[in-house]
C-alpha atoms as a PDB file:
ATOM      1  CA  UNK A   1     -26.499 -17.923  -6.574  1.00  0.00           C
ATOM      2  CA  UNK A   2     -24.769 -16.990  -3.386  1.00  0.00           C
ATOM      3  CA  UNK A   3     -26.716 -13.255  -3.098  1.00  0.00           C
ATOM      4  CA  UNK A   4     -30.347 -11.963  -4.268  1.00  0.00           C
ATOM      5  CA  UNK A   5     -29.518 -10.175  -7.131  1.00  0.00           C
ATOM      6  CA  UNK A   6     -31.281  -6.371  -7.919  1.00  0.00           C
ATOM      7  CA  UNK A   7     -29.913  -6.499 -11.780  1.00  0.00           C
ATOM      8  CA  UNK A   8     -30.664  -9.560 -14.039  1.00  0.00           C
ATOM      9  CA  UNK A   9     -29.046  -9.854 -17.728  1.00  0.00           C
ATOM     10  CA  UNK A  10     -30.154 -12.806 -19.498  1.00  0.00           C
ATOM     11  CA  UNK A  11     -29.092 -13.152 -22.848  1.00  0.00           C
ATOM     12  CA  UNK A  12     -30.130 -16.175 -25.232  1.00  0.00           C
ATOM     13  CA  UNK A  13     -26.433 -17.406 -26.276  1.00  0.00           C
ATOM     14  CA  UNK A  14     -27.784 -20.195 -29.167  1.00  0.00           C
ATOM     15  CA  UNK A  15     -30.238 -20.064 -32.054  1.00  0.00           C
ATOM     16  CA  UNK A  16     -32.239 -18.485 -33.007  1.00  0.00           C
ATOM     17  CA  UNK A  17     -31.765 -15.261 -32.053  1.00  0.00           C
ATOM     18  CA  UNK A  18     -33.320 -13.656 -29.097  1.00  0.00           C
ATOM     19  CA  UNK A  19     -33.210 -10.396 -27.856  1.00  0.00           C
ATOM     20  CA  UNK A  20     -31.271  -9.278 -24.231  1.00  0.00           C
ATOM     21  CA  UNK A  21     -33.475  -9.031 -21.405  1.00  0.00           C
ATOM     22  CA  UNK A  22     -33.110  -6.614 -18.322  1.00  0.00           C
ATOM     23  CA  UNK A  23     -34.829  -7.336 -15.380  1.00  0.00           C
ATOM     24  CA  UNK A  24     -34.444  -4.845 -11.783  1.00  0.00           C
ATOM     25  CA  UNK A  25     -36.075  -4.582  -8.407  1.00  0.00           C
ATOM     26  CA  UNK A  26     -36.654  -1.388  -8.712  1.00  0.00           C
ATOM     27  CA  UNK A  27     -38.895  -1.551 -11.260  1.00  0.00           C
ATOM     28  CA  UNK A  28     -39.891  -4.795 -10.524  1.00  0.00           C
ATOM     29  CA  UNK A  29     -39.812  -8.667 -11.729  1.00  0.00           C
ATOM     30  CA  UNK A  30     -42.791  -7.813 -13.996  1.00  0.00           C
ATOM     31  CA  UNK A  31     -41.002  -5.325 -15.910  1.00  0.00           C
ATOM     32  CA  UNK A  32     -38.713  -6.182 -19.222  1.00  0.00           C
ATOM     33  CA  UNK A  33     -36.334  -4.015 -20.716  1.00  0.00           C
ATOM     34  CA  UNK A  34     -34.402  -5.112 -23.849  1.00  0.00           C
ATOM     35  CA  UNK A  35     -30.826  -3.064 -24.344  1.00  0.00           C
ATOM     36  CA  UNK A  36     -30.568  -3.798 -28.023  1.00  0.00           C
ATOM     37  CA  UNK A  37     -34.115  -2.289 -28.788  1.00  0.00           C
ATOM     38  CA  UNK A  38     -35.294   1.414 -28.257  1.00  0.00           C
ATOM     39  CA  UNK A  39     -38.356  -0.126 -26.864  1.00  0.00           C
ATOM     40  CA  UNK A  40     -40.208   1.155 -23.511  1.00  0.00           C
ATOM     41  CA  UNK A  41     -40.624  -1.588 -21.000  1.00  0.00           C
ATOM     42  CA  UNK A  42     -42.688  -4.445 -21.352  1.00  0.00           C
ATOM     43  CA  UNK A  43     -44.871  -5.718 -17.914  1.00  0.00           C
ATOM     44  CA  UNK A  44     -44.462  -9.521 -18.856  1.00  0.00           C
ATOM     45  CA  UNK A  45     -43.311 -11.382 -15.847  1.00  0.00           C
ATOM     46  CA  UNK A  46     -44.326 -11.976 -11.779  1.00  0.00           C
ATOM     47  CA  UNK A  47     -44.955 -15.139  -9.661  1.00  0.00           C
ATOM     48  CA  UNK A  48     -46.287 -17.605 -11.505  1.00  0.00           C
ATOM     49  CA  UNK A  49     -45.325 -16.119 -15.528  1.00  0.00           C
ATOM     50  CA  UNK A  50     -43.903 -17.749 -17.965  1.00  0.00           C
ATOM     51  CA  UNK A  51     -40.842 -15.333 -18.298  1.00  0.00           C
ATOM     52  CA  UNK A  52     -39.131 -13.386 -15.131  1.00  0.00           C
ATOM     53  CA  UNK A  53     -40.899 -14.222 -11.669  1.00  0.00           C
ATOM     54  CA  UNK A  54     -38.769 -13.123  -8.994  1.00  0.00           C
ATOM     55  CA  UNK A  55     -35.600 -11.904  -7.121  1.00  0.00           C
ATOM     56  CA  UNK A  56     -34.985 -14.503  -4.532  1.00  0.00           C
ATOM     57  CA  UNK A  57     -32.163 -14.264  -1.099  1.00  0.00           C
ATOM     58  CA  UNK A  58     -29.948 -16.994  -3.013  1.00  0.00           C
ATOM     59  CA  UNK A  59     -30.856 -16.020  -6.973  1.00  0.00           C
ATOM     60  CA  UNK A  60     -34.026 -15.652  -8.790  1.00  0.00           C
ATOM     61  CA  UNK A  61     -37.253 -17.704 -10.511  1.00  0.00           C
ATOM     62  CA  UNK A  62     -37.287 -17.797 -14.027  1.00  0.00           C
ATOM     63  CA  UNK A  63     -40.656 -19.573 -16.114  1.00  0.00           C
ATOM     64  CA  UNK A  64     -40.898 -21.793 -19.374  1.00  0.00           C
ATOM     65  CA  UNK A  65     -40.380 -18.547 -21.671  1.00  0.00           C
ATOM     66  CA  UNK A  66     -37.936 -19.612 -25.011  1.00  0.00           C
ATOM     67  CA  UNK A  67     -36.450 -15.985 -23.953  1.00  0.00           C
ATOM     68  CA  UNK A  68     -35.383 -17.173 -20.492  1.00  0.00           C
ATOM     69  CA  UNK A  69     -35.689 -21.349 -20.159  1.00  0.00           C
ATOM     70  CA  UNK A  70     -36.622 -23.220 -23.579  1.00  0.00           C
ATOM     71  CA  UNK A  71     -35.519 -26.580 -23.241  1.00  0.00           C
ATOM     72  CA  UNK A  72     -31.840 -26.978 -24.848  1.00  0.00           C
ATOM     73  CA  UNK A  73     -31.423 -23.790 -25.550  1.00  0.00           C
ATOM     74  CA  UNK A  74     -28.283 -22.187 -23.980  1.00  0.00           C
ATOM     75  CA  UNK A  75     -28.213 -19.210 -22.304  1.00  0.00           C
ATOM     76  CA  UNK A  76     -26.185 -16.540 -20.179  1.00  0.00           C
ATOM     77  CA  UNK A  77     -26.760 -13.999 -17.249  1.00  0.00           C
ATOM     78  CA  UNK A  78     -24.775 -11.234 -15.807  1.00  0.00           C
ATOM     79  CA  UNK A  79     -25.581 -10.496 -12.279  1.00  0.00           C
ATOM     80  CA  UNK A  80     -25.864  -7.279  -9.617  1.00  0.00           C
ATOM     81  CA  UNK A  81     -26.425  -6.970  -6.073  1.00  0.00           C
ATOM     82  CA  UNK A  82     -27.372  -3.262  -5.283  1.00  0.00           C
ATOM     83  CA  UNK A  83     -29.010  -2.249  -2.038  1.00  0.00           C
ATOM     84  CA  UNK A  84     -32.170  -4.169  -2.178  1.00  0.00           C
ATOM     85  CA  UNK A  85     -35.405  -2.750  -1.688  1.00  0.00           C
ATOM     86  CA  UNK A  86     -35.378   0.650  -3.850  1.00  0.00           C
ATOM     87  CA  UNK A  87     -35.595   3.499  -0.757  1.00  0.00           C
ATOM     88  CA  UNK A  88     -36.497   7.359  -1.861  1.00  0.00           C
ATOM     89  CA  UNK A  89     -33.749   9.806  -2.799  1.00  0.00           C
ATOM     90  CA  UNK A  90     -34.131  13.529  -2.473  1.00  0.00           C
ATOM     91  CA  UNK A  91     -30.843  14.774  -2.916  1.00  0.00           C
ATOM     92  CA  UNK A  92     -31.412  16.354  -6.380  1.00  0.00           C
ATOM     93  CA  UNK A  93     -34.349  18.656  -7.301  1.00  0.00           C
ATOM     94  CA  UNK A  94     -36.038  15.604  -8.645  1.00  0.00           C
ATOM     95  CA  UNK A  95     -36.734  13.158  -6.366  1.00  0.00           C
ATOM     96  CA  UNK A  96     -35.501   9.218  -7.471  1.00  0.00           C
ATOM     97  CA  UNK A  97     -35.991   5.652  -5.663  1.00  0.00           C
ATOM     98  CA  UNK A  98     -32.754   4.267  -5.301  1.00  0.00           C
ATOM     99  CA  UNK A  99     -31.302   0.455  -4.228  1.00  0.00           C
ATOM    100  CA  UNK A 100     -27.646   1.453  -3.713  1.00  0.00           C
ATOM    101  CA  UNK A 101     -24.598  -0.897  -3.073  1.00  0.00           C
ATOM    102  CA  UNK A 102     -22.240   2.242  -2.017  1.00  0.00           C
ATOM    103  CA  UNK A 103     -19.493  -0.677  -1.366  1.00  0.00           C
ATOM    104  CA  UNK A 104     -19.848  -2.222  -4.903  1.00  0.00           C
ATOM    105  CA  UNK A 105     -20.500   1.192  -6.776  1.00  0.00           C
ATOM    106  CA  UNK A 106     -23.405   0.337  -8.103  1.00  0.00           C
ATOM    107  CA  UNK A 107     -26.958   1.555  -8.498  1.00  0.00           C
ATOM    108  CA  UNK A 108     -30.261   1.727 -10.082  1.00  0.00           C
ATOM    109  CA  UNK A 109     -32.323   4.663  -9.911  1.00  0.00           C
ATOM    110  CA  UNK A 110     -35.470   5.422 -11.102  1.00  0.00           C
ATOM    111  CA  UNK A 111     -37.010   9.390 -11.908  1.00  0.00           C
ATOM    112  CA  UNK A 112     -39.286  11.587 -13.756  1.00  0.00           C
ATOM    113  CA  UNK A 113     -38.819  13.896 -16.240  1.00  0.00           C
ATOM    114  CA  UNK A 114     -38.153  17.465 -16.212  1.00  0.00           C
ATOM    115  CA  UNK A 115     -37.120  21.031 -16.956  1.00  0.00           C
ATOM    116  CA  UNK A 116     -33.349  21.645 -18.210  1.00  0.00           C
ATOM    117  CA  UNK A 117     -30.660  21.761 -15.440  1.00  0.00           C
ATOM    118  CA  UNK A 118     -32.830  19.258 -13.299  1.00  0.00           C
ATOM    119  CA  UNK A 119     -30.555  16.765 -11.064  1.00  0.00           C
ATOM    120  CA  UNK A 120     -31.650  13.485  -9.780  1.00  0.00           C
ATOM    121  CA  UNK A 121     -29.441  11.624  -6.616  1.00  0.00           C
ATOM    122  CA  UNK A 122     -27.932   8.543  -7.441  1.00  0.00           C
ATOM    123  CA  UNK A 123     -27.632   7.083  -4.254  1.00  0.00           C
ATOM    124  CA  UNK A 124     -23.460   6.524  -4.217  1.00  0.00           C
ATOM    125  CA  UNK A 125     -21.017   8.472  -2.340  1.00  0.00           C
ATOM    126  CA  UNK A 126     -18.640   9.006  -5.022  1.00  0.00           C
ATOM    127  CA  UNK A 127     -19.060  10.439  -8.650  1.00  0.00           C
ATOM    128  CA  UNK A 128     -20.445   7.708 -11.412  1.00  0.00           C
ATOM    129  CA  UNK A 129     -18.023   7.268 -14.452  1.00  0.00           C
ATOM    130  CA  UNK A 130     -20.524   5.516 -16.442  1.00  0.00           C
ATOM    131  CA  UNK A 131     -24.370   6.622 -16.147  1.00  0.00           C
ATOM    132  CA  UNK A 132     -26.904   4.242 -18.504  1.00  0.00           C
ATOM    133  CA  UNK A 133     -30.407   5.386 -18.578  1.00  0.00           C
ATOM    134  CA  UNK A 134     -33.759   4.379 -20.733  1.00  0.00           C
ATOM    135  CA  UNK A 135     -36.782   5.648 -21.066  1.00  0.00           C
ATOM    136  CA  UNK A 136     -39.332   3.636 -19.793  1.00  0.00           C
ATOM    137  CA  UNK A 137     -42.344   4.675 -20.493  1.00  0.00           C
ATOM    138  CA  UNK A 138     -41.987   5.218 -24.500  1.00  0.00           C
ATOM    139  CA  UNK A 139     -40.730   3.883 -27.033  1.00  0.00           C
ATOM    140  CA  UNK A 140     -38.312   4.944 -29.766  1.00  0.00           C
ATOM    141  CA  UNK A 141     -36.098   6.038 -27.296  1.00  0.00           C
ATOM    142  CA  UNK A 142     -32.339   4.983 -27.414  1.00  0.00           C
ATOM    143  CA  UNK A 143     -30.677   3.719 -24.537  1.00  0.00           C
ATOM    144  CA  UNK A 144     -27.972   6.685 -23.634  1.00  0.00           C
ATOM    145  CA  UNK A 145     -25.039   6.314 -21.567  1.00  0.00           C
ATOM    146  CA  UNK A 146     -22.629   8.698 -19.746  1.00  0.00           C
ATOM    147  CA  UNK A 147     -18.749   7.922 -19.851  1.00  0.00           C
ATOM    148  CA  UNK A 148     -16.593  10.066 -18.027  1.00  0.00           C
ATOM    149  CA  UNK A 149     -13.797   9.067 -20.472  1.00  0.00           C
ATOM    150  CA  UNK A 150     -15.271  10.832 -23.328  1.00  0.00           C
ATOM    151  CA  UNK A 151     -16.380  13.798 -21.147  1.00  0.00           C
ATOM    152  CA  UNK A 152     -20.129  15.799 -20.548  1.00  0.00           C
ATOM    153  CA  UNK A 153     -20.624  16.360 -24.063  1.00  0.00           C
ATOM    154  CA  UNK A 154     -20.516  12.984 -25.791  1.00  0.00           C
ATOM    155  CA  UNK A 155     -22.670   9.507 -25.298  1.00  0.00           C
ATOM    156  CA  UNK A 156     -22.802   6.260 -26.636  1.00  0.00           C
ATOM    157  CA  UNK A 157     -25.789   4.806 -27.493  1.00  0.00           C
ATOM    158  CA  UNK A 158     -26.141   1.022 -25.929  1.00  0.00           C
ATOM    159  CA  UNK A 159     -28.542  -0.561 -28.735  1.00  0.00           C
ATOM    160  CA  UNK A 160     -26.789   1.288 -31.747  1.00  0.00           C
ATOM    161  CA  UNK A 161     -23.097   0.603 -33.251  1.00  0.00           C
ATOM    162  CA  UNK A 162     -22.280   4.460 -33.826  1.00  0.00           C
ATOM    163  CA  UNK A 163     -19.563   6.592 -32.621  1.00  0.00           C
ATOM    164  CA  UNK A 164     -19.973   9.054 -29.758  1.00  0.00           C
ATOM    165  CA  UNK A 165     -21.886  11.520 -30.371  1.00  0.00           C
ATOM    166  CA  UNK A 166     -21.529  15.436 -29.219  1.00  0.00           C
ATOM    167  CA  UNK A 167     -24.886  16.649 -26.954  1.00  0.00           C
ATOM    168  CA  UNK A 168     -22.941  19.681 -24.891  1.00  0.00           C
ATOM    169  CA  UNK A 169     -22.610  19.204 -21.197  1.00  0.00           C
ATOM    170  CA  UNK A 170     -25.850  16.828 -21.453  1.00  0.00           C
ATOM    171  CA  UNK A 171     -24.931  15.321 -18.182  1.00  0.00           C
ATOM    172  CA  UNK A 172     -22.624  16.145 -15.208  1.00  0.00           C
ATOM    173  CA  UNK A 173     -22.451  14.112 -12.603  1.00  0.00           C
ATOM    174  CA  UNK A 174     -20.901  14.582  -8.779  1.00  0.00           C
ATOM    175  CA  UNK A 175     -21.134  12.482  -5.783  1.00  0.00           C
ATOM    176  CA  UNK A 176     -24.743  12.750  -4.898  1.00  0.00           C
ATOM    177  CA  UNK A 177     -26.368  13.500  -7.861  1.00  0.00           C
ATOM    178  CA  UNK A 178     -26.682  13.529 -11.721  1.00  0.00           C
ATOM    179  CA  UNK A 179     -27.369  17.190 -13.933  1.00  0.00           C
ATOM    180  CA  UNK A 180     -29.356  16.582 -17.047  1.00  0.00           C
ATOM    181  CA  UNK A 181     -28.420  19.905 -18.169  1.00  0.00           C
ATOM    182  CA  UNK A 182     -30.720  19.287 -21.372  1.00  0.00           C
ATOM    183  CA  UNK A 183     -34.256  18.431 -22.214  1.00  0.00           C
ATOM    184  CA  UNK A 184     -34.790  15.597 -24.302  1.00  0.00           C
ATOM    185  CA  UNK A 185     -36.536  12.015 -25.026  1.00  0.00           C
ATOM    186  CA  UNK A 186     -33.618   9.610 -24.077  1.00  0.00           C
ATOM    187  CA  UNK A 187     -33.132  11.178 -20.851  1.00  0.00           C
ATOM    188  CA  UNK A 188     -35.166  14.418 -20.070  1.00  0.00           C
ATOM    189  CA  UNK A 189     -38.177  14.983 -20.752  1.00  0.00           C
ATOM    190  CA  UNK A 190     -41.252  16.301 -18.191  1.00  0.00           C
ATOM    191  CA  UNK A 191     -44.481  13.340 -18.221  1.00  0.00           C
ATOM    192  CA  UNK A 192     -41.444  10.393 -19.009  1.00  0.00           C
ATOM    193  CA  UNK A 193     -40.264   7.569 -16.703  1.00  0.00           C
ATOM    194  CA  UNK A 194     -36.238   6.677 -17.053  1.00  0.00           C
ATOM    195  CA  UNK A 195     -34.433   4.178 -14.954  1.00  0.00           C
ATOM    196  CA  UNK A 196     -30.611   5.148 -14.782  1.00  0.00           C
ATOM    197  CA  UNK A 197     -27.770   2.340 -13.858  1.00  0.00           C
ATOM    198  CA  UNK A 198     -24.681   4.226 -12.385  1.00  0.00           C
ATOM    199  CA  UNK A 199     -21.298   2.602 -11.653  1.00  0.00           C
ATOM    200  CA  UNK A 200     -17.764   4.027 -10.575  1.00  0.00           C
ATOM    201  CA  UNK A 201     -14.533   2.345 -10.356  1.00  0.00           C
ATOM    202  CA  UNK A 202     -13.772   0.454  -6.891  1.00  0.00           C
ATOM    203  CA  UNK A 203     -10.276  -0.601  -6.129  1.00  0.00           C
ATOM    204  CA  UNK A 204     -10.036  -4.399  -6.792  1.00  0.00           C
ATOM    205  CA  UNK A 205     -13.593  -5.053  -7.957  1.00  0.00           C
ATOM    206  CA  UNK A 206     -14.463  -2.522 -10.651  1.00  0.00           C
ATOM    207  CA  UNK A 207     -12.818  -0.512 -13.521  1.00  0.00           C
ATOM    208  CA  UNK A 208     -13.875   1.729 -15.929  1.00  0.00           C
ATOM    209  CA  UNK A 209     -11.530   3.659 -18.505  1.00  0.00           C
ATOM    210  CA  UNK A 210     -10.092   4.025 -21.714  1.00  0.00           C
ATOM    211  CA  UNK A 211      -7.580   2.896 -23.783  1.00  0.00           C
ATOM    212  CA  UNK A 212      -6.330   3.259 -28.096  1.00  0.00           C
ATOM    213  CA  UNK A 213      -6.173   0.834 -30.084  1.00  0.00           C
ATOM    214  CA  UNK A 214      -2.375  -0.459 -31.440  1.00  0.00           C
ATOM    215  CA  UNK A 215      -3.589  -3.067 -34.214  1.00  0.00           C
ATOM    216  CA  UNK A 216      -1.783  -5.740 -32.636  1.00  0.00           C
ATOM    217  CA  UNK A 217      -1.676  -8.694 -29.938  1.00  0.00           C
ATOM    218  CA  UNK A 218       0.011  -7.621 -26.361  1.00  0.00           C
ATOM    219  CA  UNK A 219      -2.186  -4.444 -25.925  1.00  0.00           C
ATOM    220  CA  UNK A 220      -2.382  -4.616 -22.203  1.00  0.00           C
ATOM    221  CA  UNK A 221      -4.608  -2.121 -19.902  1.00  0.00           C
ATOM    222  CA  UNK A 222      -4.062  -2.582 -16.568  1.00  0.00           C
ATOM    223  CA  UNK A 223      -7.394  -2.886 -13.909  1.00  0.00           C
ATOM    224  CA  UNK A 224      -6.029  -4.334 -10.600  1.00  0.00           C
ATOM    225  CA  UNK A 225      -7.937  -7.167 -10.355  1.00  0.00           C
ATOM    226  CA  UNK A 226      -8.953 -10.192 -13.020  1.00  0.00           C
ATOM    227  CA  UNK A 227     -11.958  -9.323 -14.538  1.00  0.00           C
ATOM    228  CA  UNK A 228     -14.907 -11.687 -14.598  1.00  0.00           C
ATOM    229  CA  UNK A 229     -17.213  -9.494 -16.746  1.00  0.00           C
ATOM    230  CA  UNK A 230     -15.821  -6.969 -19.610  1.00  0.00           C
ATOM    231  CA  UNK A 231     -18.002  -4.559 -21.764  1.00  0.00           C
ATOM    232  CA  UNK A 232     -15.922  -2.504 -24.354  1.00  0.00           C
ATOM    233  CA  UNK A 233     -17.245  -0.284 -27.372  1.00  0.00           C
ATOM    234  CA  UNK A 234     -15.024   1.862 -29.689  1.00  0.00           C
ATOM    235  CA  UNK A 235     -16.369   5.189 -28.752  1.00  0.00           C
ATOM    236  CA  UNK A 236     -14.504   6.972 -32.204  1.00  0.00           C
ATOM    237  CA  UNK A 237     -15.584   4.051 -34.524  1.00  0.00           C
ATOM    238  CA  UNK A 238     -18.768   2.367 -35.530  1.00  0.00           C
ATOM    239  CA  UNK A 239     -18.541  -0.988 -34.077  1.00  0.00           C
ATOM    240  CA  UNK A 240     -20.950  -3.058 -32.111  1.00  0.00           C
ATOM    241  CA  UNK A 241     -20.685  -3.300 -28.456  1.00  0.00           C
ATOM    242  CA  UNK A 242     -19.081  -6.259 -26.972  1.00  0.00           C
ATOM    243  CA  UNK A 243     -19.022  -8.458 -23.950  1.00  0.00           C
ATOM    244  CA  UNK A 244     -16.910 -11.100 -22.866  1.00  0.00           C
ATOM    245  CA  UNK A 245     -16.860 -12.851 -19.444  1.00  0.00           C
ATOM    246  CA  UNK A 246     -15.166 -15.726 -17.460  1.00  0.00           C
ATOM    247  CA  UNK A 247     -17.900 -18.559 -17.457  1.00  0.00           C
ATOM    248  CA  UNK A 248     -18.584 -19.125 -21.229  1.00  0.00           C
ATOM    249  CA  UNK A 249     -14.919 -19.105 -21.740  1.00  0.00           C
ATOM    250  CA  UNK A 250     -13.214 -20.276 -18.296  1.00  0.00           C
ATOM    251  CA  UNK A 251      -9.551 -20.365 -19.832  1.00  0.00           C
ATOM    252  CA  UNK A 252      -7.819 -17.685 -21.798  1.00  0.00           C
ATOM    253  CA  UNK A 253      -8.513 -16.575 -24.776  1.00  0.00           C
ATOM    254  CA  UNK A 254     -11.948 -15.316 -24.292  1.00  0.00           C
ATOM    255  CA  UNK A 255     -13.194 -15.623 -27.870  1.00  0.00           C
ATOM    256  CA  UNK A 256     -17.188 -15.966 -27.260  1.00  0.00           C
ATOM    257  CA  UNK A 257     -18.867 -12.528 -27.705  1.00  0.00           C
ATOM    258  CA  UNK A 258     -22.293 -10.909 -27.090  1.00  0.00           C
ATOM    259  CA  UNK A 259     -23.207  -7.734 -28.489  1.00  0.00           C
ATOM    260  CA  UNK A 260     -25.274  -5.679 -26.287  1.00  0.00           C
ATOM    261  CA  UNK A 261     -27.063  -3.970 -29.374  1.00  0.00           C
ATOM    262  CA  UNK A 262     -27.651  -6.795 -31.241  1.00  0.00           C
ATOM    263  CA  UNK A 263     -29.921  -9.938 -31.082  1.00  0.00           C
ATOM    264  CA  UNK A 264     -27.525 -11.948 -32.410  1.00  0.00           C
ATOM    265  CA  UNK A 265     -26.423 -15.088 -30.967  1.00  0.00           C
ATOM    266  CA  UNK A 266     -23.167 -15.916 -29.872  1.00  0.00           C
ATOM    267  CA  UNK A 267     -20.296 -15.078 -32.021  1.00  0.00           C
ATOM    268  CA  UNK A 268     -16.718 -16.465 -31.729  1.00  0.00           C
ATOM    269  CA  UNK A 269     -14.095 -14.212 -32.624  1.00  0.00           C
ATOM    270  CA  UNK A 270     -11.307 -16.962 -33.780  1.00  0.00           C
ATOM    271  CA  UNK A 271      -7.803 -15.944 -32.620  1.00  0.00           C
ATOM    272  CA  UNK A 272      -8.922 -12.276 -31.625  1.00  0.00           C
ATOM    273  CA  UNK A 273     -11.019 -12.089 -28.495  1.00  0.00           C
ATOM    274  CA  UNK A 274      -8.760 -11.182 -25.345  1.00  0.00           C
ATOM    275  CA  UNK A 275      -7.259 -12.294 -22.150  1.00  0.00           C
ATOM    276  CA  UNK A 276      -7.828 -11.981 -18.578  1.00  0.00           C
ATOM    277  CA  UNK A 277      -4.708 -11.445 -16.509  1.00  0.00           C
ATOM    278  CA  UNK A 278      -4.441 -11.039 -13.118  1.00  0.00           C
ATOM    279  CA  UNK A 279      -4.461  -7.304 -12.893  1.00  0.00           C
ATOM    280  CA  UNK A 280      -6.017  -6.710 -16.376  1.00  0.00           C
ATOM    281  CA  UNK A 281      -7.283  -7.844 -20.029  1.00  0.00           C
ATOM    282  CA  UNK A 282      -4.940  -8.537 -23.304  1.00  0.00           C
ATOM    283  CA  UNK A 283      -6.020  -7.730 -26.174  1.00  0.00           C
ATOM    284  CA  UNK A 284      -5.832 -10.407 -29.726  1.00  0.00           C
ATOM    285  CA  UNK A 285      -4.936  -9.083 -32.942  1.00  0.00           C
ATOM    286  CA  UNK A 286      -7.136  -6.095 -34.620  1.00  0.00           C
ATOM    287  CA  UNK A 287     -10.983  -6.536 -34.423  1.00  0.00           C
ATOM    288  CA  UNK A 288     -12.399  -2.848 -34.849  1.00  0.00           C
ATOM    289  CA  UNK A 289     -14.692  -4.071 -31.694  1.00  0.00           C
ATOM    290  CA  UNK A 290     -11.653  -3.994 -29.574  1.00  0.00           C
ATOM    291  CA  UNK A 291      -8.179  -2.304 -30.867  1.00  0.00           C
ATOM    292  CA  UNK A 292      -8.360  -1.182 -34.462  1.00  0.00           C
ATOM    293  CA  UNK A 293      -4.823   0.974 -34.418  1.00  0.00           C
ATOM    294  CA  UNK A 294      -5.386   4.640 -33.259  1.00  0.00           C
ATOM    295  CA  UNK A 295      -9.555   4.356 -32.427  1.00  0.00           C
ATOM    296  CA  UNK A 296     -10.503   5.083 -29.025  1.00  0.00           C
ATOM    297  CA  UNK A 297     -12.197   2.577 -26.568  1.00  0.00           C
ATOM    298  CA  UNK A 298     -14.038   2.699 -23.478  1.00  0.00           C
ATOM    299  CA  UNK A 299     -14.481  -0.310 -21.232  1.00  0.00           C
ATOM    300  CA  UNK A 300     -16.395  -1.629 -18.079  1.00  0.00           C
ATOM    301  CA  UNK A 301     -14.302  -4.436 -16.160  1.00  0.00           C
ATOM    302  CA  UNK A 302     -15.803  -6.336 -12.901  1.00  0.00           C
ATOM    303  CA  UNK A 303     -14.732  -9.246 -10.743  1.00  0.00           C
ATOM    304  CA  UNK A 304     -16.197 -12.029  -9.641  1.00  0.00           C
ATOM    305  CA  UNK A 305     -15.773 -10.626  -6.569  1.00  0.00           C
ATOM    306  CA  UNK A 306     -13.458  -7.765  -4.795  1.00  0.00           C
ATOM    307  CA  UNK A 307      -9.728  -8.663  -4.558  1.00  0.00           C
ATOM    308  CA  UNK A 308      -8.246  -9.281  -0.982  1.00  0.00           C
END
């Protein structure tokens, strides 16, 4: 690629199915997470391994794993650049390593456990709109994710089709730092591990929002830039999670899905995936993943890169 990359997706796109991988530098090459399974991380790549091996200055090294390279398999990968090398954050009363890209608004932070009320710093310089975080270091433990849409007292849960659901003011973030005003597994808890991956909205690069659903084609939202890479879940429905980006489908419409909580392969929604305008995404018909009439949606749109 044309950057080293701190944030590797990989997804398996063909059969059979294969479960998403997540790969940071903060953690390291060696570590796995998977955001359709509750699982803690996995320490199942390095130099020389058969799965993830390294972040390099113009991409990364992948092995002969069926997860990452079999031979004819196809797959996809979605791609960060954060700060690089992960630097220690006190600004919160728990201390975090942090690779930042305060330009991008982006970044992945790592933490311990604690008491109620704790707050960890996040390493941007303004507020995150959309905070993911897993537990690391056990398993059974959802993935849980922040959307400042829905407010402090909801989440979505990344490897589950539910709803939001209500957790008062569970998290409250500002522009150093992140509250976990509540003690539990998924995001909270003292003698745990998390990793946390915090984005805001940047003018003519990133977006993230909300829009309802009309039932019907021309449901426009506006972002200010073409997106390369969109994430949307119905947040008032039970629906999977779904991604669609500008390299498996180059052209409009963008009908090939992935859903994040799901080790499905690729699924083609036929005359009801969306568009991607130049300031924006369309919506196709009525798919409950993406505007069933009068259900709530939240969505995560990114360019390729920043618009002039």
């Amino acid at each position: 690629m044309e950057f080293q990359p701190d944030l590797v997706w990989t997804k398996q796109r063909s059969s059979p199915s294969r479960d998403h991988l997540l790969n940071d530098s903060v953690r390291g090459a060696n570590k796995i997470l998977y955001p359709n399974l509750a699982n803690q991380e996995d320490t199942a790549g390095g130099v020389g391994s058969a799965y993830f091996n390294s972040f390099d200055s113009n991409g990364y090294t992948i092995g002969s794993s069926n997860y990452y390279n079999g031979s004819g398999l196809d797959y996809v990968s979605w791609n960060w650049k954060a700060g690089g090398d992960d630097v220690l954050n006190q600004e919160g009363t728990v201390d975090s390593q942090v690779s930042a890209n305060v330009d991008a608004g982006f970044s992945i932070v790592t933490y311990g456990g604690s008491t109620s009320g704790a707050t960890v710093g996040h390493g941007l310089n303004s507020t995150p709109e959309v905070i993911i975080i897993k537990c690391t270091s056990n398993g059974s433990t959802n993935w849980i994710s922040y959307h400042q849409p829905i407010g402090d007292d909801y989440y979505l849960t990344l490897n589950q089709t539910i709803a939001k659901a209500n957790f008062s003011n569970w998290l409250q973030p500002n522009s150093t730092t992140f509250a976990l005003n509540q003690t539990f597994g998924n995001a909270n808890t003292s003698g745990r591990d998390y990793v946390a991956y915090c984005f805001h909205s940047v003018d003519g690069y990133s977006k993230m929002g909300s829009y309802v659903g009309t039932g019907g084609s021309g449901n426009s939202i506006v972002t200010g830039f073409r997106p390369a890479f969109l994430m949307v879940k119905n947040a008032t429905g039970g629906n999977s999670w779904v991604i669609f980006d500008n390299k498996r489908n180059p052209s409009n419409p963008k009908e090939d899905a992935l859903f994040p909580n799901a080790a499905d392969a690729e699924y083609t929604f036929s005359n009801a995936g969306v568009n991607f305008l130049s300031n924006g995404f369309s919506l196709i018909s009525n798919p409950g993943e993406t505007n069933s009439s009068g259900q709530t949606y939240i969505f995560l749109a990114i360019a390729a890169e920043p618009t002039p």
